[in-house]
Protein backbone atom coordinates (compact mmCIF):
# COMPACT_ATOMS: atom_id res chain seq x y z
CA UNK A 1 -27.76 166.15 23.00
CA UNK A 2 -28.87 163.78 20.75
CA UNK A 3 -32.26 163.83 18.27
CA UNK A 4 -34.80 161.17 17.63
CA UNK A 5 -36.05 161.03 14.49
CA UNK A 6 -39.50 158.97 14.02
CA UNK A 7 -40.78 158.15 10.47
CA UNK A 8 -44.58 156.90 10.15
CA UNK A 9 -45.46 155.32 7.10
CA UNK A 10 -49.45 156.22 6.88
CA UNK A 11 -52.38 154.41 4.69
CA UNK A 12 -52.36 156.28 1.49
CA UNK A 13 -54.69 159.42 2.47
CA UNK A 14 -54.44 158.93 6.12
CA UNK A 15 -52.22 161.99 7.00
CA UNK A 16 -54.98 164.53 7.37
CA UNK A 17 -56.65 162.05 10.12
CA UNK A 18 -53.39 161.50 11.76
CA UNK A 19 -52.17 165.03 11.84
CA UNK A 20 -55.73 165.64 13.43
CA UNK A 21 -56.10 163.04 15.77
CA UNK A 22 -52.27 164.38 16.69
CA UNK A 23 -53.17 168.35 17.40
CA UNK A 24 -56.38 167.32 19.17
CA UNK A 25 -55.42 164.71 21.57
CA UNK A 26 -51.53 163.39 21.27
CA UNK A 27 -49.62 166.75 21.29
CA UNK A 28 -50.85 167.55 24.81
CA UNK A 29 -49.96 163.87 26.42
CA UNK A 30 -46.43 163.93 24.45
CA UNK A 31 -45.30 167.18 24.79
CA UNK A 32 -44.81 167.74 28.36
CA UNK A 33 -43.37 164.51 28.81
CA UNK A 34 -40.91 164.15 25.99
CA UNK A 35 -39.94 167.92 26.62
CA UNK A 36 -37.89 168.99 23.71
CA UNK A 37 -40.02 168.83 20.63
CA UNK A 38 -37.26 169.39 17.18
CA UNK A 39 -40.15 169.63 14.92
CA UNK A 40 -43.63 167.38 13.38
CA UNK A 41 -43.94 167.05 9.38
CA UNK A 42 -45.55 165.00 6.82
CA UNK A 43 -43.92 164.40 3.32
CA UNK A 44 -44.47 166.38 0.22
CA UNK A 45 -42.00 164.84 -2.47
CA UNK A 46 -40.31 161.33 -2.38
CA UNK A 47 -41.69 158.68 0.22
CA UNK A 48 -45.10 160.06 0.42
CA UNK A 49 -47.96 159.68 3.08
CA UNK A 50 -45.20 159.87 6.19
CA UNK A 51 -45.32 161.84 9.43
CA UNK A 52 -42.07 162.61 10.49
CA UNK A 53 -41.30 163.70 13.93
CA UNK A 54 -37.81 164.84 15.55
CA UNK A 55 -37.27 165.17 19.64
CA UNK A 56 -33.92 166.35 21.12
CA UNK A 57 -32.46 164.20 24.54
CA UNK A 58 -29.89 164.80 26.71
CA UNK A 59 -28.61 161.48 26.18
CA UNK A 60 -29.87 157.75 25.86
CA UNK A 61 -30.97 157.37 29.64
CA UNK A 62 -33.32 160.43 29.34
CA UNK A 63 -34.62 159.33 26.25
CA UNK A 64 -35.28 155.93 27.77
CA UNK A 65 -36.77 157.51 30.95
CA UNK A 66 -39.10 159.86 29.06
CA UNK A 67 -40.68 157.30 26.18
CA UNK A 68 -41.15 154.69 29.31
CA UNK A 69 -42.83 157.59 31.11
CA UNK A 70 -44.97 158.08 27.62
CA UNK A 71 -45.73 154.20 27.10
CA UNK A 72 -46.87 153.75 30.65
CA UNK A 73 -49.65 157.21 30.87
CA UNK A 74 -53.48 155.39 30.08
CA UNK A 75 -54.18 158.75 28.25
CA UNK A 76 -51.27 157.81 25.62
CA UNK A 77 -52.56 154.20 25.42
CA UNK A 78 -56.10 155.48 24.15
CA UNK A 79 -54.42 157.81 21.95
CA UNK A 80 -52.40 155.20 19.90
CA UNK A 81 -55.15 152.69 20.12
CA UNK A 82 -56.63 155.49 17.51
CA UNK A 83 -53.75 156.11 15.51
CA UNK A 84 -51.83 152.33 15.33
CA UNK A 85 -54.20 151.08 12.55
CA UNK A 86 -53.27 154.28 10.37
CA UNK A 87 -49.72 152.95 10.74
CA UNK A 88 -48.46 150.68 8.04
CA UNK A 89 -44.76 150.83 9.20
CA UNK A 90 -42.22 153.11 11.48
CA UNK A 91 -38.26 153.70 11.51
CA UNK A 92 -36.74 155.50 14.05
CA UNK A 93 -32.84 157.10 14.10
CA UNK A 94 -30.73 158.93 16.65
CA UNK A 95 -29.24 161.19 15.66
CA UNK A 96 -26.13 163.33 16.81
CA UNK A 97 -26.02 167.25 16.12
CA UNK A 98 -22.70 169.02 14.54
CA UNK A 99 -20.99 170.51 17.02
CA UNK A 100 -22.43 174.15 15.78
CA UNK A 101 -26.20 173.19 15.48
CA UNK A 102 -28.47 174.63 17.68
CA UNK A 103 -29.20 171.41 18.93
CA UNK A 104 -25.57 170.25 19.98
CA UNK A 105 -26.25 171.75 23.67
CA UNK A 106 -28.39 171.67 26.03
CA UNK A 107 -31.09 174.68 26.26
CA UNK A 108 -33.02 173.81 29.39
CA UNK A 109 -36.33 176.89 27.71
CA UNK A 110 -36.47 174.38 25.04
CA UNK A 111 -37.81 171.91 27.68
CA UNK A 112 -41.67 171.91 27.98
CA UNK A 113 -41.62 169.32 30.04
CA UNK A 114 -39.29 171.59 32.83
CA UNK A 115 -42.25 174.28 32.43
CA UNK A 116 -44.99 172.33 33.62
């Protein structure tokens, strides 16, 4: 398994908006494509006004297979076409799990995307 970690860097008071436009339209397009969500924050203390947002893949290839499948659904293209001028800047890391996290192996019920 492997994680992808996405950092948003917002307009200063934008993550209320964001985290809206997310749970009302976004969650329901990414979810069941990218499968295996890790987790969606915002910051608190340190870099502030961020959304931070962590999905587990098999591998590269799925990864690569599921984001194309994301980038290419017209519902997702409306959806960023809202949220993109929020955006001042992203960063994105893979990352690789310890061999005892819960994430080092693949748990097909942690696949939303397998349950539609």
């Amino acid at each position: 398994m492997i994680i992808e970690q996405r950092t948003y860097s917002l307009q200063i008071g934008a993550v209320p908006q964001y985290l809206t436009l997310y749970e009302e339209e976004g969650l329901a397009i990414q979810r069941p494509i990218l499968g295996r969500m890790v987790g969606y924050f915002s910051t608190e203390i340190g870099a502030l006004h961020q959304i931070v947002h962590m999905w587990a893949y098999k591998d590269m290839n799925e990864r690569t297979n599921r984001r194309a499948r994301l980038t290419a659904d017209p519902r997702w293209k409306e959806y960023v076409k809202k949220t993109r001028p929020l955006q001042i800047s992203q960063e994105n890391k893979i990352l690789i799990p310890a061999p005892f996290s819960p994430w080092a192996h693949d748990d097909p019920s942690l696949d939303l995307a397998a349950q539609t």
